[in-house]
N, C-alpha and C. Protein backbone atom coordinates (compact mmCIF):
# COMPACT_ATOMS: atom_id res chain seq x y z
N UNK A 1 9.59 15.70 -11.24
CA UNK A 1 10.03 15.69 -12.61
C UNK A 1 9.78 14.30 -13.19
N UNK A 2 9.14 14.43 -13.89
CA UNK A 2 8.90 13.13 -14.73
C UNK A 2 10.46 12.40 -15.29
N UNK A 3 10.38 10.90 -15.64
CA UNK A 3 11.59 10.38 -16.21
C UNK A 3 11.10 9.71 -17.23
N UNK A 4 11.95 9.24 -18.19
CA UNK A 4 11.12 8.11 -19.44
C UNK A 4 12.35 7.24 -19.18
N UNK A 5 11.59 5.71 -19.21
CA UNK A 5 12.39 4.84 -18.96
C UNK A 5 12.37 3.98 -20.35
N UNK A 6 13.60 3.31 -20.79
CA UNK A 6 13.09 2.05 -21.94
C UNK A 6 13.18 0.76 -21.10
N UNK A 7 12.00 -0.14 -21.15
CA UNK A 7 11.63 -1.39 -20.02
C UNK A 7 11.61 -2.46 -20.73
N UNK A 8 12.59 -3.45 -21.53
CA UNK A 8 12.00 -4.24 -22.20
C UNK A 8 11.37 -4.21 -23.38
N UNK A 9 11.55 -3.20 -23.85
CA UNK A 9 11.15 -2.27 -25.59
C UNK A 9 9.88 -1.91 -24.60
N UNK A 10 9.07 -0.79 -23.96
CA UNK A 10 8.15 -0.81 -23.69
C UNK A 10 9.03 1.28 -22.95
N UNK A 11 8.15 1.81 -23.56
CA UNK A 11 8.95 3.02 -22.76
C UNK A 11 7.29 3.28 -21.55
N UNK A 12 7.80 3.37 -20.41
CA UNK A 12 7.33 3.87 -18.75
C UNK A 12 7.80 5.49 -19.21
N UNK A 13 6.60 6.18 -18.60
CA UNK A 13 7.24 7.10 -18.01
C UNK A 13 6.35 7.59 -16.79
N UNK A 14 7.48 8.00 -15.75
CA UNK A 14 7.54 7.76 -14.11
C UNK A 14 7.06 9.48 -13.83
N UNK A 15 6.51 9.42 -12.75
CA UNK A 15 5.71 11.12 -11.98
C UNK A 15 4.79 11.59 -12.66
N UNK A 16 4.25 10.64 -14.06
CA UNK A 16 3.34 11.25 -14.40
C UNK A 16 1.68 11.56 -13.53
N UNK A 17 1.59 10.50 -13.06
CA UNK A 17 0.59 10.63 -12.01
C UNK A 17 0.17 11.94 -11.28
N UNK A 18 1.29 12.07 -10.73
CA UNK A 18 1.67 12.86 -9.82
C UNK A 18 1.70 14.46 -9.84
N UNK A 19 1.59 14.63 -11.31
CA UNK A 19 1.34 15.72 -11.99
C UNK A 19 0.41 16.05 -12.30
N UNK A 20 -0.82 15.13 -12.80
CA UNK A 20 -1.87 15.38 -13.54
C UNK A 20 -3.07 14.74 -12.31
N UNK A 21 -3.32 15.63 -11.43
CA UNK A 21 -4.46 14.86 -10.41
C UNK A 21 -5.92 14.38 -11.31
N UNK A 22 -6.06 13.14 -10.69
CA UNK A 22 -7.82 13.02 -10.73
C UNK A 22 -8.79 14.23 -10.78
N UNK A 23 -9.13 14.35 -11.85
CA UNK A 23 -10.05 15.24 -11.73
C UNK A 23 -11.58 15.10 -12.08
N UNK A 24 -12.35 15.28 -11.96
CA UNK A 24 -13.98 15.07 -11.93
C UNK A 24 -13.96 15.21 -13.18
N UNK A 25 -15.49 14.28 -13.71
CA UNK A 25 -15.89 14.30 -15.18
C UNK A 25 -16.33 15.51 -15.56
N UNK A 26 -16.28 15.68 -16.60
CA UNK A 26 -16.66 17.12 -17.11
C UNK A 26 -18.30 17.42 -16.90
N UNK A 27 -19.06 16.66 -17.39
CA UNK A 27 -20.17 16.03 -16.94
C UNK A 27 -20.66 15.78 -15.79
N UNK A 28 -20.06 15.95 -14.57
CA UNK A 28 -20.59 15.54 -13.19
C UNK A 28 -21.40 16.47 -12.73
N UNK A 29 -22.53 16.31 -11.95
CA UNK A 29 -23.27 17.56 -12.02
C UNK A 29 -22.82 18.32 -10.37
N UNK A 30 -23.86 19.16 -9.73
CA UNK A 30 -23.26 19.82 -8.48
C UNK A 30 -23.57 18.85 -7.58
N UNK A 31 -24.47 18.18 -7.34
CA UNK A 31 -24.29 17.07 -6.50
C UNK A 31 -23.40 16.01 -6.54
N UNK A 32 -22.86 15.71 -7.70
CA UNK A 32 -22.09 14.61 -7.38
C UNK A 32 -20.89 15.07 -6.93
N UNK A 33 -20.62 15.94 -7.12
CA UNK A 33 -19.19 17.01 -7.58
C UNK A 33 -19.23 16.95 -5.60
N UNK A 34 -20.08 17.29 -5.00
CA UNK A 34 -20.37 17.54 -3.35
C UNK A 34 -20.30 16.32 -2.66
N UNK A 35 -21.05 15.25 -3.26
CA UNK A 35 -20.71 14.41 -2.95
C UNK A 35 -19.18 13.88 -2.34
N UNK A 36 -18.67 13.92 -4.20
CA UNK A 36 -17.23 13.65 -3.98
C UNK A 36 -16.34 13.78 -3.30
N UNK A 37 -16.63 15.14 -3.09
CA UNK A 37 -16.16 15.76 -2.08
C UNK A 37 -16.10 15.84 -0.67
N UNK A 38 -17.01 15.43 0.01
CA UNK A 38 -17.38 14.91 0.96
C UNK A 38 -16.83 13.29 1.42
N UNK A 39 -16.95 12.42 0.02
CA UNK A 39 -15.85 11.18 0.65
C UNK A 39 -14.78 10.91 0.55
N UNK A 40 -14.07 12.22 -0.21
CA UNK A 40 -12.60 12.27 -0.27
C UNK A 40 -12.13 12.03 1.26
N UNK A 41 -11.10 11.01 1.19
CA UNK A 41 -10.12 10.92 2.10
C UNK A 41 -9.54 12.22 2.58
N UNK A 42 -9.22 13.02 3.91
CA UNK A 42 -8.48 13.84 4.03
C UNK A 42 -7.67 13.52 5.37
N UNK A 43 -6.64 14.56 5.59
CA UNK A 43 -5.75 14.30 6.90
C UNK A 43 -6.51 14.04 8.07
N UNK A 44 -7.35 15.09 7.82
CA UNK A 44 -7.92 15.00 9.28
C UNK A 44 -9.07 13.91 9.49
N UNK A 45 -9.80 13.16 8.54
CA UNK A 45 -10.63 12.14 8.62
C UNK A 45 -9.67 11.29 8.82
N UNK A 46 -8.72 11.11 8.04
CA UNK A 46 -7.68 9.66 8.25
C UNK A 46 -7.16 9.52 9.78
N UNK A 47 -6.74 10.58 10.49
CA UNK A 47 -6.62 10.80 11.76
C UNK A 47 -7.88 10.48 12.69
N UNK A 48 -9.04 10.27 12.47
CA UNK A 48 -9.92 10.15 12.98
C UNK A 48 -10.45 8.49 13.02
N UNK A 49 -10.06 8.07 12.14
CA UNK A 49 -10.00 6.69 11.80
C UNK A 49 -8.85 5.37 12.49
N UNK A 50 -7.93 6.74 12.29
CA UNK A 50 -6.58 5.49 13.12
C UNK A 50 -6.96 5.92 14.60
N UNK A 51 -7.16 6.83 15.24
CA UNK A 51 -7.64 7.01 16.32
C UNK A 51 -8.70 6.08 17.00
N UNK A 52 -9.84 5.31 15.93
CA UNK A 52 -10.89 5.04 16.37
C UNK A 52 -9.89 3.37 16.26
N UNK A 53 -9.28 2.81 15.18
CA UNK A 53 -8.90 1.51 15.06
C UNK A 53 -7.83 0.90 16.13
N UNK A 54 -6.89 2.69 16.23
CA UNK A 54 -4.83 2.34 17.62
C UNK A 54 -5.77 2.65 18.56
N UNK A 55 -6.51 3.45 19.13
CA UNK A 55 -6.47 4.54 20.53
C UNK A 55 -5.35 5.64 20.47
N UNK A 56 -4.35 5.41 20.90
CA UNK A 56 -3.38 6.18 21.29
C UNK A 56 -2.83 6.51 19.91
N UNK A 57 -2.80 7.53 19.33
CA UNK A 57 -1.87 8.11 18.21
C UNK A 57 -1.52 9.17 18.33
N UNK A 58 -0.19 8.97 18.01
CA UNK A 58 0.97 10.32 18.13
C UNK A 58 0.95 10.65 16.48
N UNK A 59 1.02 12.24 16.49
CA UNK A 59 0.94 13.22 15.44
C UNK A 59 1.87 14.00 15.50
N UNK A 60 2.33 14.42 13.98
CA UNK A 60 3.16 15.67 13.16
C UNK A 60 3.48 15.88 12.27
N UNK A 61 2.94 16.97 11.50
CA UNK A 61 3.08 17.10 10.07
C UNK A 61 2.07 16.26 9.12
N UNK A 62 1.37 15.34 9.54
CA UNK A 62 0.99 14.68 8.76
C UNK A 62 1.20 13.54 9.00
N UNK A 63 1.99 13.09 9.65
CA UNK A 63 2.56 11.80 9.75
C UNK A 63 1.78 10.93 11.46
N UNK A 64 1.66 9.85 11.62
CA UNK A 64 0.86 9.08 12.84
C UNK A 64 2.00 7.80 12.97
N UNK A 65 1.55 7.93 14.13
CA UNK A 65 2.29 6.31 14.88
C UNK A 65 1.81 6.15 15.75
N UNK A 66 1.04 4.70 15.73
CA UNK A 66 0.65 3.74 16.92
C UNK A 66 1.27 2.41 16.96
N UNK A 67 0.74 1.92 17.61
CA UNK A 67 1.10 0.09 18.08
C UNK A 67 -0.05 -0.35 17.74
N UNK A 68 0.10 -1.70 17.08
CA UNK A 68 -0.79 -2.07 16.83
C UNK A 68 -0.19 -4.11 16.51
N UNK A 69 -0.60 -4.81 17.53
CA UNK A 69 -0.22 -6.37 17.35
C UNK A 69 1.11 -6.30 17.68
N UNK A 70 1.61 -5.43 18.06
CA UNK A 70 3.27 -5.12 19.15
C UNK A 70 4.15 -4.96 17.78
N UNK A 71 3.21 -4.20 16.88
CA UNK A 71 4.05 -3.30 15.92
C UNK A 71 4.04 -2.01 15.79
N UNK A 72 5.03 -1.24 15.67
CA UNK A 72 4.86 0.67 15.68
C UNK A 72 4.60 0.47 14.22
N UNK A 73 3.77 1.14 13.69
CA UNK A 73 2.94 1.52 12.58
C UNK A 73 2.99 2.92 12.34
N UNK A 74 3.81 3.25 11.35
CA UNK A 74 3.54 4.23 10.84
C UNK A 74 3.03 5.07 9.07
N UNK A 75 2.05 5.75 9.65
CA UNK A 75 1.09 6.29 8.43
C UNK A 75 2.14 7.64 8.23
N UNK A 76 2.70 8.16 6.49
CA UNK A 76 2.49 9.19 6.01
C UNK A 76 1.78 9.49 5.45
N UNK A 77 1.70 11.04 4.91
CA UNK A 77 0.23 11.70 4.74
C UNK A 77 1.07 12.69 3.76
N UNK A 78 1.02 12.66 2.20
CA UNK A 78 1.22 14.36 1.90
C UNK A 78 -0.57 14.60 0.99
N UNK A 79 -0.56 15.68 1.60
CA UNK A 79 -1.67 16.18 0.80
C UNK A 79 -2.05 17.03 -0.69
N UNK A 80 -0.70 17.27 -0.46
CA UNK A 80 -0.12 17.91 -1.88
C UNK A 80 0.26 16.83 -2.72
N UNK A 81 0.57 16.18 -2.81
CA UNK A 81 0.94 14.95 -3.40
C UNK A 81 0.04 14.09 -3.71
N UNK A 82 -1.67 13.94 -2.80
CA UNK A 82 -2.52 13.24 -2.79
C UNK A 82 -2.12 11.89 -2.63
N UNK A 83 -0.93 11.40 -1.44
CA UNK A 83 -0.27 9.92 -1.03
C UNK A 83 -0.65 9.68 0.26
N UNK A 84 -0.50 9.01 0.14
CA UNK A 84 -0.15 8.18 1.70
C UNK A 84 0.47 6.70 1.64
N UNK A 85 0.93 6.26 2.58
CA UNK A 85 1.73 4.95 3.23
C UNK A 85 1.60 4.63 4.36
N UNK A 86 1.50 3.50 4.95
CA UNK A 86 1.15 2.73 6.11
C UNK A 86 2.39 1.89 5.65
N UNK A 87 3.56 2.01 6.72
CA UNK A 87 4.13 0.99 7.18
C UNK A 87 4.17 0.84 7.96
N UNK A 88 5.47 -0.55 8.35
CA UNK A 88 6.02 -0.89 9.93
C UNK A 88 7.60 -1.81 9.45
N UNK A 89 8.30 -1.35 10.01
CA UNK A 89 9.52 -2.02 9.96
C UNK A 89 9.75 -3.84 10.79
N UNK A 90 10.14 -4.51 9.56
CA UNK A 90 10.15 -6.12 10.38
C UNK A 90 11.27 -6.54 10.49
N UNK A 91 12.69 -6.17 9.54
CA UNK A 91 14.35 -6.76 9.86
C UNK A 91 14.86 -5.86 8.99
N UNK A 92 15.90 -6.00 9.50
CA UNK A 92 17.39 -5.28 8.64
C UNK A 92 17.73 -6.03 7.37
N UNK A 93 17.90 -5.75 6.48
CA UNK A 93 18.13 -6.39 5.13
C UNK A 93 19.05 -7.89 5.52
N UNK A 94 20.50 -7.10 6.11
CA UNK A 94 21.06 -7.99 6.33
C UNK A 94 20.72 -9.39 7.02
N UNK A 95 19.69 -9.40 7.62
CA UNK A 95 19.79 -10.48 8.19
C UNK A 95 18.55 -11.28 7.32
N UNK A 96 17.82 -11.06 6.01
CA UNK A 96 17.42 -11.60 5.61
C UNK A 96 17.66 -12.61 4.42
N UNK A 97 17.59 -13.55 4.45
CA UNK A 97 18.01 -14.99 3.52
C UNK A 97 17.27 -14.90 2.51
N UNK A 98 18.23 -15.68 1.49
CA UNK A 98 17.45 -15.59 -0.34
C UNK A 98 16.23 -16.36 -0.11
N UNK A 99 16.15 -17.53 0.91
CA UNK A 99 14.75 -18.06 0.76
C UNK A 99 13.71 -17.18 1.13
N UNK A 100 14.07 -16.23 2.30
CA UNK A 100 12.86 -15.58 2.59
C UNK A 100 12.26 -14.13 1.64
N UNK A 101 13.82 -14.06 1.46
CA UNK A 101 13.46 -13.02 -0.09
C UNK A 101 12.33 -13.34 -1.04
N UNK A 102 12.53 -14.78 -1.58
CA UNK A 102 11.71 -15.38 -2.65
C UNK A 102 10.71 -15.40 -1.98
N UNK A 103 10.30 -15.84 -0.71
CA UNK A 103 8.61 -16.08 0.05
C UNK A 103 8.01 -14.74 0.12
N UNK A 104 9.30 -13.27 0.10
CA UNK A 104 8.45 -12.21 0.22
C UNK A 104 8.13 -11.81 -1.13
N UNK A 105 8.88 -11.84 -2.12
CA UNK A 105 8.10 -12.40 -3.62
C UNK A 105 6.60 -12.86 -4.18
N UNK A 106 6.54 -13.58 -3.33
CA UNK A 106 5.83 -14.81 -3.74
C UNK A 106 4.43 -14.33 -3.04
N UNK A 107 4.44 -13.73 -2.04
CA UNK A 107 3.44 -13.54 -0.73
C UNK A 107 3.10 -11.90 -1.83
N UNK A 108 4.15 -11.15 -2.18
CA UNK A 108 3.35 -9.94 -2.64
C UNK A 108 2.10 -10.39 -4.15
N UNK A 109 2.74 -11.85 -4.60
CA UNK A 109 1.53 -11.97 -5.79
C UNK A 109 0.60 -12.60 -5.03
N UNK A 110 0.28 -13.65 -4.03
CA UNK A 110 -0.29 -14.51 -3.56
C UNK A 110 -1.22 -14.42 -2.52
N UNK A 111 -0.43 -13.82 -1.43
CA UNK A 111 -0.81 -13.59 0.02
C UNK A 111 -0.88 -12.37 0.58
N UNK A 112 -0.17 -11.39 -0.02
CA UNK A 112 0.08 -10.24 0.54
C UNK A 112 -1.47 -9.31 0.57
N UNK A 113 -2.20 -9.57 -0.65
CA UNK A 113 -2.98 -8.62 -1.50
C UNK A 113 -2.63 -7.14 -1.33
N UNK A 114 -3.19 -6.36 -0.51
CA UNK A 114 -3.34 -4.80 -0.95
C UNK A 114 -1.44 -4.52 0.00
N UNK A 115 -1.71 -4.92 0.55
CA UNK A 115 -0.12 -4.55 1.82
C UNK A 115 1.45 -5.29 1.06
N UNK A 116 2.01 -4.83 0.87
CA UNK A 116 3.32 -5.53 0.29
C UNK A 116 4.68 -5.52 1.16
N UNK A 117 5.63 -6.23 0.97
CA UNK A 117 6.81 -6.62 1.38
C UNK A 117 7.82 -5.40 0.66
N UNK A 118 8.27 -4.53 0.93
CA UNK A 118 9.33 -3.66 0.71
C UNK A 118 10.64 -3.10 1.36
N UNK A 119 11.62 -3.48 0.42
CA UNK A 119 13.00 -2.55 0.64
C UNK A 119 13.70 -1.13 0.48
N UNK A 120 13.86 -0.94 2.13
CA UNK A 120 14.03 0.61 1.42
C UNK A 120 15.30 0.82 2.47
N UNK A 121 16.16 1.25 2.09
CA UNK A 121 17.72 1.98 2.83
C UNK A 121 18.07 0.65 3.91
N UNK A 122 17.93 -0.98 3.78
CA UNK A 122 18.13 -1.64 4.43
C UNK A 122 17.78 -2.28 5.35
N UNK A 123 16.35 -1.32 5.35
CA UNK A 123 15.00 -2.20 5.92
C UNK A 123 14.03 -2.94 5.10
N UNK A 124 13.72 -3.95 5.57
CA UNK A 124 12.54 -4.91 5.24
C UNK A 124 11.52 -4.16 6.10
N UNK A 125 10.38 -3.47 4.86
CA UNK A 125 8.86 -3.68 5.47
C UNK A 125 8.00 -3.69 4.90
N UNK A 126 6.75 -3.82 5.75
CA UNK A 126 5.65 -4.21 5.11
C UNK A 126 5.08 -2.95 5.11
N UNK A 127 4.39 -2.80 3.79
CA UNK A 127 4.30 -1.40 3.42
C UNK A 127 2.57 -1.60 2.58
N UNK A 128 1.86 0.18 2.54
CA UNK A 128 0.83 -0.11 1.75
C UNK A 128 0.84 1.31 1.28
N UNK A 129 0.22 1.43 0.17
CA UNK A 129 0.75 2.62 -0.71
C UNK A 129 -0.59 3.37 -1.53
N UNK A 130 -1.29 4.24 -1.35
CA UNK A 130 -2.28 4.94 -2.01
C UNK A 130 -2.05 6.12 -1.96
N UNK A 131 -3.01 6.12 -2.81
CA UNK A 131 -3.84 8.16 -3.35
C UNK A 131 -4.51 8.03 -1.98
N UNK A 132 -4.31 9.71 -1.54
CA UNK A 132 -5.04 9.78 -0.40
C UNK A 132 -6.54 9.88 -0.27
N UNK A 133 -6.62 10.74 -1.39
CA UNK A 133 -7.70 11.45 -1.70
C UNK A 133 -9.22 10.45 -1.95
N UNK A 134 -8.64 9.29 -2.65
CA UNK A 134 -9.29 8.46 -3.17
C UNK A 134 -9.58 6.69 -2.16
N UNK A 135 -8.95 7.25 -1.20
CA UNK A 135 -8.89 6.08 0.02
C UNK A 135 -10.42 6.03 0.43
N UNK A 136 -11.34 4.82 0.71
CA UNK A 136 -11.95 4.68 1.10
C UNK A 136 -11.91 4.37 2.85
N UNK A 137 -13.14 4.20 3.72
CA UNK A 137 -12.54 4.37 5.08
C UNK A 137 -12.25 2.32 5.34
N UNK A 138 -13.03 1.80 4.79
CA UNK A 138 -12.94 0.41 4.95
C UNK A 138 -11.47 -0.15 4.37
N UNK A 139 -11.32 0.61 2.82
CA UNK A 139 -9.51 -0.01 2.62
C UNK A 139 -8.81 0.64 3.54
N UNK A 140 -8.87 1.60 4.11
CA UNK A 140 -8.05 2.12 5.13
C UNK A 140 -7.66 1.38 6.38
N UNK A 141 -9.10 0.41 7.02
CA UNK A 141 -8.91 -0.06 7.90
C UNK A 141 -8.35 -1.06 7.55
N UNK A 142 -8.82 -2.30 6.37
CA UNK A 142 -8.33 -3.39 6.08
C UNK A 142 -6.67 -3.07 5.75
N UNK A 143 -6.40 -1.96 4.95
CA UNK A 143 -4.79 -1.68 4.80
C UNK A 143 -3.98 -1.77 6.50
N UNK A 144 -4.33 -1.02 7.43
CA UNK A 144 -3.75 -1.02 8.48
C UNK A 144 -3.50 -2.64 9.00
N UNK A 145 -4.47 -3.56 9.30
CA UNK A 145 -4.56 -4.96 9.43
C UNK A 145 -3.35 -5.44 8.95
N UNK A 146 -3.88 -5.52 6.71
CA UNK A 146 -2.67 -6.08 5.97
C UNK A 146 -1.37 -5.88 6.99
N UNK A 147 -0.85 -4.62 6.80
CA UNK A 147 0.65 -4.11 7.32
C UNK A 147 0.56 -4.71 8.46
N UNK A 148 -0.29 -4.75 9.42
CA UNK A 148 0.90 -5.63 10.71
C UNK A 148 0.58 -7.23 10.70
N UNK A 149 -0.46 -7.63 9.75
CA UNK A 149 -0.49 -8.80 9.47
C UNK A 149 0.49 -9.48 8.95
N UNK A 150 0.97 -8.66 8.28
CA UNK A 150 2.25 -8.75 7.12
C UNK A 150 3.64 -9.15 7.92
N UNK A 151 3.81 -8.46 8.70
CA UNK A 151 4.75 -8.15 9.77
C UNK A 151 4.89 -9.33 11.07
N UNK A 152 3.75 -9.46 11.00
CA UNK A 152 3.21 -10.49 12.04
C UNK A 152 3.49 -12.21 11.64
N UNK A 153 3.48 -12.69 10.22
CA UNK A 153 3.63 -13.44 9.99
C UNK A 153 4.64 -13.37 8.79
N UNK A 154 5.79 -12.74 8.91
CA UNK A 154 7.30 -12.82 8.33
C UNK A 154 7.62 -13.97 8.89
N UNK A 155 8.52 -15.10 8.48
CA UNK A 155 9.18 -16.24 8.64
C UNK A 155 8.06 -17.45 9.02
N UNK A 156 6.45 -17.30 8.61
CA UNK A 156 5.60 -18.02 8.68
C UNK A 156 5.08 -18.40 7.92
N UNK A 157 3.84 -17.26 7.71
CA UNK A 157 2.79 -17.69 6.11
C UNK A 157 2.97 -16.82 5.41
N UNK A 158 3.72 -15.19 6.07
CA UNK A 158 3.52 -14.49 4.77
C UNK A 158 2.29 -13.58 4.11
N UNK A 159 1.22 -13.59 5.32
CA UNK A 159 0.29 -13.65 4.35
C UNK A 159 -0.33 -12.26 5.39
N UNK A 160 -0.83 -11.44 4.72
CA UNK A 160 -1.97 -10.44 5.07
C UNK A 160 -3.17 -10.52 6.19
N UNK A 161 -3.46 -12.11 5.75
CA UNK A 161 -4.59 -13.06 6.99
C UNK A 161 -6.19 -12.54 6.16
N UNK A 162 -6.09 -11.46 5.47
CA UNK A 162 -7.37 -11.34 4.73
C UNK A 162 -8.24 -12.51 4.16
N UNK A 163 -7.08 -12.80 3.13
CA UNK A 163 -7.30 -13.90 2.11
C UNK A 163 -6.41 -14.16 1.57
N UNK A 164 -6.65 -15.58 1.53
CA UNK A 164 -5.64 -16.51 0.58
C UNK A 164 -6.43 -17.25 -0.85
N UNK A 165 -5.26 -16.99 -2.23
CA UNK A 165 -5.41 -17.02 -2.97
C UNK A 165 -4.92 -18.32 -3.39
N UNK A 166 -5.72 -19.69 -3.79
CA UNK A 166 -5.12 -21.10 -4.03
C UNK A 166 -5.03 -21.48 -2.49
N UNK A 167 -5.55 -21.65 -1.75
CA UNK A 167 -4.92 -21.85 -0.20
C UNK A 167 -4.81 -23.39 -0.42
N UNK A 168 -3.37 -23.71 0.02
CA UNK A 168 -3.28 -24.88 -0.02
C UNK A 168 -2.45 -25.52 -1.63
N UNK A 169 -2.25 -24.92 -2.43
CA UNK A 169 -1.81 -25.09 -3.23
C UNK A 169 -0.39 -24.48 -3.87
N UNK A 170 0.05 -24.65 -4.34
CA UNK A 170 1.41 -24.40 -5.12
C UNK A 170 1.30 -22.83 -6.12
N UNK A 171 1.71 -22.39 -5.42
CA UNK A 171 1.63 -21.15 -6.54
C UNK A 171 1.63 -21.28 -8.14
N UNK A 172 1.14 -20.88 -8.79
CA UNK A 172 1.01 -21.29 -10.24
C UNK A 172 1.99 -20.32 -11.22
N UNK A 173 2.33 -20.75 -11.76
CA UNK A 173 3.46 -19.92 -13.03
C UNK A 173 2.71 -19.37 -13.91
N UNK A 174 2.72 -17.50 -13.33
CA UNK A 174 2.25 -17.51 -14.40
C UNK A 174 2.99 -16.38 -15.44
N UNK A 175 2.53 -16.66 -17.03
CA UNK A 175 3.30 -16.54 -18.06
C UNK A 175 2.87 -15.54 -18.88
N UNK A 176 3.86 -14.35 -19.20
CA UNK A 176 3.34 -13.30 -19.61
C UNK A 176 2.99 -13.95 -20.76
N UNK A 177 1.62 -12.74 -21.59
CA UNK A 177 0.97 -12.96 -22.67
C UNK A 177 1.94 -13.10 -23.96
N UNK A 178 1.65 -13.72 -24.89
CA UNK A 178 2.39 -13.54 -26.26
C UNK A 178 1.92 -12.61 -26.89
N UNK A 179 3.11 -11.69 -26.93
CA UNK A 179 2.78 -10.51 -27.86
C UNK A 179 1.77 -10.10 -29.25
N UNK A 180 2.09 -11.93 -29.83
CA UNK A 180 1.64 -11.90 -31.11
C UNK A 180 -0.11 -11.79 -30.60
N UNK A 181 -0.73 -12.31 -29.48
CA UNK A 181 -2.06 -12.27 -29.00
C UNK A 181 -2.34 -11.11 -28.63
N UNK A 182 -1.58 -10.00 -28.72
CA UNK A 182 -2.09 -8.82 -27.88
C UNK A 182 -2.82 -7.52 -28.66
């Protein structure tokens, strides 16, 4: 069910996505249309992929878990939904400090890139979040990395290990646009 939110005088409204799938140009002809189709992400390719990156993966429903850098990693999968998620759990809320709060802040604009720092029912994790459908096999692999990279360097750098953005420098402030410019 969709929601409409008011954000700051700016009305969101939420599930719309989720409702209205990607759909091919009207214009696309039968080859591309086959194409497409063919590099759509699906369950069973994505399974074929974490297989080739963990070895060992446990399956059900859709859902995978391996080890990976002495983290359990786990991928959901809805296909109806056209989602998926790659996490891994790194601490209990509670035991995390306002400073490291702000570094996981700071690391989702900076360091994190595609993999992010998320709270959910009192866990801290590092989480990565797509359309399934539309997953390529290379962000797939680099997403898996992010997440235990992520995980891997909590109370350190913070950082994904992909790439760093300013390396070496001070994060920069930056300042939403003036309306009157927009």
């Amino acid at each position: 069910m969709n929601k409409i939110i008011l954000f700051s005088g700016s009305l969101i409204i939420t599930g719309f996505l989720s409702v209205y799938p990607t759909l091919p140009h009207p214009s696309a002809t039968a080859q591309e249309l086959a194409q497409s189709n063919q590099s759509r992400m699906t369950i069973r390719r994505l399974e074929r992929i974490l297989k080739e990156v963990a070895g060992e993966v446990r399956s059900q429903n859709g859902q995978f878990r391996f080890e990976l850098q002495r983290h359990s990693i786990l991928v959901l999968t809805s296909a109806s939904q056209d989602r998926m998620r790659i996490i891994t759990q790194i601490t209990d809320t509670r035991n995390l400090r306002t400073e490291q709060l702000q570094k996981m802040m700071i690391a989702n604009f900076h360091t994190a890139l595609d993999a992010r720092y998320a709270i959910s029912d009192g866990v801290v994790y590092a989480a990565f979040i797509h359309p399934l459908s539309s997953l390529e096999e290379r962000d797939l692999r680099s997403a898996i990395r992010q997440v235990a990279n992520l995980a891997a360097t909590f109370r350190t750098s913070y950082s994904s290990g992909e790439l760093l953005f300013n390396p070496g420098s001070q994060p920069s402030r930056v300042r939403p646009p003036n309306s009157d410019s927009i």
